[in-house]
Protein backbone atom coordinates (compact mmCIF):
# COMPACT_ATOMS: atom_id res chain seq x y z
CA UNK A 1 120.25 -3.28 89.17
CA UNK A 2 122.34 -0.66 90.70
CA UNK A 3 119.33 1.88 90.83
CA UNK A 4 117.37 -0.76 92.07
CA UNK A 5 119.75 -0.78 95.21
CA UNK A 6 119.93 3.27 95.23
CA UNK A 7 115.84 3.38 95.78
CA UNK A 8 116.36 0.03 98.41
CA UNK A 9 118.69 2.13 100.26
CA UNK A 10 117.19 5.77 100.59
CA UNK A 11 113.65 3.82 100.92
CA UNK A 12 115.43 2.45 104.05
CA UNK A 13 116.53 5.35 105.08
CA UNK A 14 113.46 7.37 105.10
CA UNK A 15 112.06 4.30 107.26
CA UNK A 16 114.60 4.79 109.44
CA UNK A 17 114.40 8.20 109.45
CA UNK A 18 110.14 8.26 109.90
CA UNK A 19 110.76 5.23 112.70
CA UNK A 20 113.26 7.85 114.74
CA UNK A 21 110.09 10.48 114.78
CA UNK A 22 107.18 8.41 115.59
CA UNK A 23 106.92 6.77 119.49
CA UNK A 24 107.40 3.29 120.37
CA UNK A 25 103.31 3.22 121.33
CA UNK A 26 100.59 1.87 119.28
CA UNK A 27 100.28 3.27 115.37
CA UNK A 28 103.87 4.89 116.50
CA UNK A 29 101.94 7.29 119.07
CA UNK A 30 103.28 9.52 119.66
CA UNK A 31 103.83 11.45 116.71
CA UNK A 32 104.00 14.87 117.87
CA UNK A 33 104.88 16.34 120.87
CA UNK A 34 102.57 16.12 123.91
CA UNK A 35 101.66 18.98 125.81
CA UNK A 36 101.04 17.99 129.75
CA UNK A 37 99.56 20.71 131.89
CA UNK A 38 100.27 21.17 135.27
CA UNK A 39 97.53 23.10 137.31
CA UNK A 40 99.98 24.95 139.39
CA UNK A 41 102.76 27.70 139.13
CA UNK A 42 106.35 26.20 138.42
CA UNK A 43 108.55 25.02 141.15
CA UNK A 44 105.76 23.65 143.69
CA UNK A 45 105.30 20.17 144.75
CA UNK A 46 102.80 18.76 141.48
CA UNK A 47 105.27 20.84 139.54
CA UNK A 48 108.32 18.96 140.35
CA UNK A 49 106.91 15.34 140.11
CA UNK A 50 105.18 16.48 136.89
CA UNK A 51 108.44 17.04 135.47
CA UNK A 52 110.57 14.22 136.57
CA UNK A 53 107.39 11.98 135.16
CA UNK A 54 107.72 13.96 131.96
CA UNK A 55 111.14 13.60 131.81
CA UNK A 56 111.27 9.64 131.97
CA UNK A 57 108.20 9.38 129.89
CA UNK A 58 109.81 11.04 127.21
CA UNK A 59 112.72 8.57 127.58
CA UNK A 60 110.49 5.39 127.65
CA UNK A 61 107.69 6.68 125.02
CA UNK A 62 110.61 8.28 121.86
CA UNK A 63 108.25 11.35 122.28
CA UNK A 64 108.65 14.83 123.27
CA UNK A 65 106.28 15.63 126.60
CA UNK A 66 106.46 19.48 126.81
CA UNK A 67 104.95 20.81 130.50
CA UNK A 68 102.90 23.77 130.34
CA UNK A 69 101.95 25.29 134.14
CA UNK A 70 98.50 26.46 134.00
CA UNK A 71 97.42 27.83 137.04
CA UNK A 72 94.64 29.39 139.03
CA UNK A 73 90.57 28.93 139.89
CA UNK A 74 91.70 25.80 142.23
CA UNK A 75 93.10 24.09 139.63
CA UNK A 76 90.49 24.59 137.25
CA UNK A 77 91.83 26.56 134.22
CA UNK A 78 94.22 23.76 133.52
CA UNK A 79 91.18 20.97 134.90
CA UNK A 80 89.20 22.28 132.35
CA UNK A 81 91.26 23.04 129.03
CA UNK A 82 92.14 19.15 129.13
CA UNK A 83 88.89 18.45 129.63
CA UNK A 84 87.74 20.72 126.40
CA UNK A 85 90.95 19.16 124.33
CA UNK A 86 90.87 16.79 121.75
CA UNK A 87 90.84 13.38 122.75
CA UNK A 88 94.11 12.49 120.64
CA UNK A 89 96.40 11.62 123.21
CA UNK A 90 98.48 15.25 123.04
CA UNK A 91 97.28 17.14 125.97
CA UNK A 92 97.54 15.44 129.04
CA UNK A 93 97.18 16.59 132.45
CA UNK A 94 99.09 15.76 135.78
CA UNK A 95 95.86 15.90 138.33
CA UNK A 96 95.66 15.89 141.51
CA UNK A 97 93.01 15.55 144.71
CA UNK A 98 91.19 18.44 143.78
CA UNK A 99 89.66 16.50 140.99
CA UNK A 100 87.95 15.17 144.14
CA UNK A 101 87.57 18.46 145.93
CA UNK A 102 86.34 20.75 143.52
CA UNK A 103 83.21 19.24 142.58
CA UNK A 104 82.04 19.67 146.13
CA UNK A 105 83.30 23.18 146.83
CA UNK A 106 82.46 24.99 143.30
CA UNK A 107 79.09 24.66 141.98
CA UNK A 108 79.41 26.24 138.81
CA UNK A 109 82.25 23.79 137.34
CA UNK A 110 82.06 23.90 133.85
CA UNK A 111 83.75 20.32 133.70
CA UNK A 112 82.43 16.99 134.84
CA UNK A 113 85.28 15.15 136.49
CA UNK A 114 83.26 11.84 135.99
CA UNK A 115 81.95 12.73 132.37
CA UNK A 116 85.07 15.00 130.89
CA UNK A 117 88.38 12.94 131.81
CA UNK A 118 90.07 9.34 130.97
CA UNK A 119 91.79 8.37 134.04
CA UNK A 120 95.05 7.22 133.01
CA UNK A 121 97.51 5.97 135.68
CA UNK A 122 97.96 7.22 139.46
CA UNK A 123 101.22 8.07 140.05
CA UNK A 124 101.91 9.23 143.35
CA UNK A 125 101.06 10.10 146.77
CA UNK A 126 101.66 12.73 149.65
CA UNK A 127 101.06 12.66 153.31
CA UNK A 128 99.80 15.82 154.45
CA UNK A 129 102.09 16.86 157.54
CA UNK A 130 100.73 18.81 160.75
CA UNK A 131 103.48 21.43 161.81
CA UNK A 132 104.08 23.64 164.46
CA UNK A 133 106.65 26.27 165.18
CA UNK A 134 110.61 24.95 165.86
CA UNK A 135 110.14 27.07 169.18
CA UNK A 136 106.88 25.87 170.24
CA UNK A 137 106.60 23.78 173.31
CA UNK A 138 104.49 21.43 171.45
CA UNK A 139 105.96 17.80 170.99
CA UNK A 140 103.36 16.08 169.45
CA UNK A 141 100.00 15.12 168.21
CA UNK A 142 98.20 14.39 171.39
CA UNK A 143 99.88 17.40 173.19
CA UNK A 144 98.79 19.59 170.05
CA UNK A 145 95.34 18.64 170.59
CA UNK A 146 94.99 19.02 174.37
CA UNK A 147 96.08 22.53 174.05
CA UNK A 148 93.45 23.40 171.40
CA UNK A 149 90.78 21.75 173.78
CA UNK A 150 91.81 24.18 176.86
CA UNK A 151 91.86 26.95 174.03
CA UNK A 152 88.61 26.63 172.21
CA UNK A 153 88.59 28.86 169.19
CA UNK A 154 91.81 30.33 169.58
CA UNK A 155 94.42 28.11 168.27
CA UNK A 156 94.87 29.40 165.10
CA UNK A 157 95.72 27.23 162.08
CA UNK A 158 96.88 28.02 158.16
CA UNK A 159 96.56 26.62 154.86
CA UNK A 160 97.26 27.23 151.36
CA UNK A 161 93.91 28.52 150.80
CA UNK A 162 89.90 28.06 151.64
CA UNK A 163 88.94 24.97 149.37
CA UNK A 164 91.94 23.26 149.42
CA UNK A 165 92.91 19.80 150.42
CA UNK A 166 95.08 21.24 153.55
CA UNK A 167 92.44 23.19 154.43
CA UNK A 168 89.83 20.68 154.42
CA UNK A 169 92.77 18.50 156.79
CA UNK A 170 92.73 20.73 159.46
CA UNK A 171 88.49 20.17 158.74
CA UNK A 172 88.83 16.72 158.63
CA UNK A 173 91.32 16.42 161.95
CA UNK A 174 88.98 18.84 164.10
CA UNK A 175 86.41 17.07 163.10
CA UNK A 176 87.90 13.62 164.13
CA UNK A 177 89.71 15.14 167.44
CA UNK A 178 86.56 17.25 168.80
CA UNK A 179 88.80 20.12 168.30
CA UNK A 180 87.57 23.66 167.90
CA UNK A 181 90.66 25.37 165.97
CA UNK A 182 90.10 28.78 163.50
CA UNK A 183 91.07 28.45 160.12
CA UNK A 184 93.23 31.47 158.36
CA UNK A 185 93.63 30.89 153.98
CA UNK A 186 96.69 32.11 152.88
CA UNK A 187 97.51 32.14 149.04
CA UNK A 188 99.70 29.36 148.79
CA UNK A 189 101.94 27.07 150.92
CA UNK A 190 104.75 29.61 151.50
CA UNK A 191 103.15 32.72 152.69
CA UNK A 192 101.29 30.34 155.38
CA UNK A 193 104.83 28.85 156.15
CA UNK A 194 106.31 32.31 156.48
CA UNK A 195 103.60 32.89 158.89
CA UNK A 196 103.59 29.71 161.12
CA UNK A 197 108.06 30.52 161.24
CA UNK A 198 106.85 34.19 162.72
CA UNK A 199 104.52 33.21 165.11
CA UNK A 200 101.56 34.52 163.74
CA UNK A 201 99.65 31.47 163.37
CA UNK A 202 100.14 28.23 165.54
CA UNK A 203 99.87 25.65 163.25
CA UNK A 204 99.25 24.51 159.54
CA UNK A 205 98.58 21.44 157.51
CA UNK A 206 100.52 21.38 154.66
CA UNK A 207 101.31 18.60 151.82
CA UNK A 208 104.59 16.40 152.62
CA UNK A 209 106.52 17.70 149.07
CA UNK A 210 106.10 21.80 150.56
CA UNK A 211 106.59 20.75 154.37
CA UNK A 212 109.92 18.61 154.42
CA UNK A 213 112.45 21.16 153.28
CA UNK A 214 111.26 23.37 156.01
CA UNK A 215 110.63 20.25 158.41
CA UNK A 216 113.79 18.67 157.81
CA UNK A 217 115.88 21.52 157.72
CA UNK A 218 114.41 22.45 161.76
CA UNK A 219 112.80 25.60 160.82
CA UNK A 220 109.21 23.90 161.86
CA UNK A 221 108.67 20.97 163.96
CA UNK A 222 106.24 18.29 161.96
CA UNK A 223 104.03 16.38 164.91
CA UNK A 224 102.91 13.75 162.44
CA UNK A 225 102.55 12.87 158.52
CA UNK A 226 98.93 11.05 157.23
CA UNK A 227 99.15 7.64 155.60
CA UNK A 228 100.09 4.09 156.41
CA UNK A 229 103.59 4.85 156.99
CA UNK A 230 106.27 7.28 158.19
CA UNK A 231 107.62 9.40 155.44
CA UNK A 232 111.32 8.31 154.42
CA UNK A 233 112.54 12.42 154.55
CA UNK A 234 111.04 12.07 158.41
CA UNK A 235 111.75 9.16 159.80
CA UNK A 236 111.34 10.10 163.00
CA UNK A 237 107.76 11.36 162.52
CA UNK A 238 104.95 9.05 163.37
CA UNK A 239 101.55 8.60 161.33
CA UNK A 240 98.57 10.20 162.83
CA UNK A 241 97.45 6.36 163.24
CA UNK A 242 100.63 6.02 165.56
CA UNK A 243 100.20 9.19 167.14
CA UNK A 244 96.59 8.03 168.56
CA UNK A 245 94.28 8.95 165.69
CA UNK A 246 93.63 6.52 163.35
CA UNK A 247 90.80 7.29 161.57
CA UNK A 248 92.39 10.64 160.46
CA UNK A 249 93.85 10.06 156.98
CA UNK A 250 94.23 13.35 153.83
CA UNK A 251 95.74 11.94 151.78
CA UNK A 252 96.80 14.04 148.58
CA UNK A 253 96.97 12.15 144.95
CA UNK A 254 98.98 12.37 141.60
CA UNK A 255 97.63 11.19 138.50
CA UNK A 256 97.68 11.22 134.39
CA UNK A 257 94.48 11.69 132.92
CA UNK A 258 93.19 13.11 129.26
CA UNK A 259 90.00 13.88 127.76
CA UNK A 260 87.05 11.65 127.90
CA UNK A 261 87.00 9.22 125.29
CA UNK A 262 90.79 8.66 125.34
CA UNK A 263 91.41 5.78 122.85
CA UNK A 264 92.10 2.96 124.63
CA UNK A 265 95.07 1.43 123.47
CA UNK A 266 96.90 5.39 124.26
CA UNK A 267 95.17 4.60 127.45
CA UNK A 268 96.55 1.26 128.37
CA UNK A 269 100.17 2.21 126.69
CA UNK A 270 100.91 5.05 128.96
CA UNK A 271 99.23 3.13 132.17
CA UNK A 272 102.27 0.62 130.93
CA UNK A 273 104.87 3.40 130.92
CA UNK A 274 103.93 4.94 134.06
CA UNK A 275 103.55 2.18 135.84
CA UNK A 276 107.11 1.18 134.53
CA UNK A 277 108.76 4.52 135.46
CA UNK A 278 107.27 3.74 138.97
CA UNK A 279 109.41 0.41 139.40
CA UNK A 280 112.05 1.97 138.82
CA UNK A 281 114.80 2.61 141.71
CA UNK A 282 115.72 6.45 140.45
CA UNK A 283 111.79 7.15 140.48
CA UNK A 284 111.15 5.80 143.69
CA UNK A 285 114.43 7.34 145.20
CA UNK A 286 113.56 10.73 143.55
CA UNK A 287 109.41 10.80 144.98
CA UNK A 288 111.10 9.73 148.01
CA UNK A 289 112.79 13.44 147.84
CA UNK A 290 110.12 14.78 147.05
CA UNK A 291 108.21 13.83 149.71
CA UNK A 292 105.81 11.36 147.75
CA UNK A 293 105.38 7.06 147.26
CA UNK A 294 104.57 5.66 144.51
CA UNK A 295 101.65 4.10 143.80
CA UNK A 296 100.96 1.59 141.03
CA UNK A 297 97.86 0.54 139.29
CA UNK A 298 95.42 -0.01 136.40
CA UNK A 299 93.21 2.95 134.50
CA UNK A 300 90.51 1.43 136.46
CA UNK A 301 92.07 1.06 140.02
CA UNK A 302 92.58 4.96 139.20
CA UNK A 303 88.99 5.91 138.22
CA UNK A 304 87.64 4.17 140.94
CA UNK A 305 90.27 5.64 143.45
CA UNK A 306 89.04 9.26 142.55
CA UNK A 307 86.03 8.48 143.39
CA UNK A 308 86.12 6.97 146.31
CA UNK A 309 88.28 10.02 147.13
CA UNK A 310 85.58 11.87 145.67
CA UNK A 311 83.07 10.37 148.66
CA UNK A 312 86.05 11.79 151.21
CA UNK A 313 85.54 14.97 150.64
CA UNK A 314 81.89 15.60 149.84
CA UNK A 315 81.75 14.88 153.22
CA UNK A 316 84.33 17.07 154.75
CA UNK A 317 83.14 19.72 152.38
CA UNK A 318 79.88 19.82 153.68
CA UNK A 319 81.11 19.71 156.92
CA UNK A 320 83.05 22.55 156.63
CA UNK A 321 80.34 24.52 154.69
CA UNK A 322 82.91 25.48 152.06
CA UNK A 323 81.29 27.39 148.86
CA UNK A 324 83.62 28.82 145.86
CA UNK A 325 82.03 31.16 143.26
């Protein structure tokens, strides 16, 4: 009898002790730690809200969500090594709007955005600000673009690079306004900030989580954020809509996706977590900082979002006549 008790007992314990490794999701998924992959060098906007998500996830899920930045191509190295991973539920990746860019602008992807991902859950969105320098007698949208209409191709304005969703803004917004303006690609946000602070170039278009330190802090003066409503770090800001042009919207997009051919129940577990982590006040308050809202939804709301975001920017692509090798 009293061996009969000993086996009870470490049986229990090694039930305990297998229940503390394996997640709270279905078949105790996850087992293992899961590797999400960021698209972008450490420290940049997707960077940051990659990690806070990570962070909570891990909290909500029992598992351990390890971040791996892999950069360059546009986003494609990391697009396409979760697209090529096993469809398991351990390599995630924390996407963004050039899922709905890049199809338009490279033609030799070796992914299929459609074809090669499981939408997961959306998790965020950033205006994308229009700034000028602190100094500049410049006040706002409509005076921004009277002054590029009495300077026809001279009113300079920067980007983090050809291809890219600030870029194609400053397309998008010319193309809207009747505006002439010439378009100088930096490599990355911050040398093109650097730049607009000297004077060199007039203006840039730049995503809300890069642009409000800088805005916020007076170093650059932001005429107006995209979107449906002011952006809590700039209250003062108006919305393009506000600022007279309403059909002007770039909007740029978070999201969890894996491979194609996610299992479903992984799929509808973490849309429960994110979506979760989004209601709550800390997450909300911390996007907030970061320059981002959240946005809520099913694995479906978020397929068919990219590719209605998809239709966006075909056409401001082709507009543009933008071509990456």
């Amino acid at each position: 009898m009293r061996y009969t008790h000993i086996f009870a007992a470490v049986g229990a314990a090694l039930a305990l002790a297998s229940a503390a490794q394996a997640g709270n999701g279905p078949s105790g998924y996850p087992e293992r730690p899961i590797t999400l992959v960021v698209p972008f060098p450490p420290g940049g906007g997707s960077d940051n809200i990659a990690r806070y998500v990570a962070s909570r996830l891990s909290a909500r899920t029992g598992g351990n969500i390890i971040v791996e930045n892999r950069p360059g191509a546009g986003t494609n190295i990391g697009n396409e090594f979760v697209a090529r991973a096993a469809a398991d539920g351990y390599t995630l990746l924390f996407g963004q709007v050039t899922l709905s860019i890049n199809p338009h602008v490279y033609p030799k992807l070796r992914y299929s955005v459609a074809k090669d991902f499981s939408p997961i859950a959306q998790v965020a969105v950033s205006p994308t600000v229009l700034l000028v320098n602190a100094s500049s007698d410049i006040r706002d949208v409509k005076g921004f673009a009277e002054n590029v209409r009495t300077n026809p191709g001279k009113v300079n304005y920067g980007s983090g690079g050809t291809g890219t969703s600030v870029h194609l803004a400053g397309q998008l917004f010319s193309t809207v306004a009747g505006l002439d303006m010439v378009h100088v690609p930096y490599k990355g946000s911050g040398p093109a900030m650097v730049d607009l602070m000297g004077g060199q170039i007039q203006a840039i278009f730049d995503t809300a989580p890069s642009a409000l330190p800088q805005a916020a802090g007076g170093k650059v003066r932001a005429l107006a954020v995209t979107g449906q409503q002011r952006l809590a770090g700039l209250p003062n800001v108006p919305t393009f809509a506000e600022a007279g042009f309403p059909a002007f919207d770039a909007p740029v997009w978070y999201g969890l996706l894996g491979p194609a051919k996610l299992p479903e129940p992984i799929v509808t577990y973490l849309n429960e977590q994110v979506n979760l982590i989004l209601d709550e006040p800390e997450t909300r308050d911390r996007l907030a900082q970061l320059g981002s809202i959240p946005k809520k939804g099913s694995a479906l709301d978020f397929g068919a979002f990219i590719g209605k975001e998809s239709e966006r920017w075909q056409a401001v692509v082709k507009s543009a006549n933008v071509t990456l090798d």
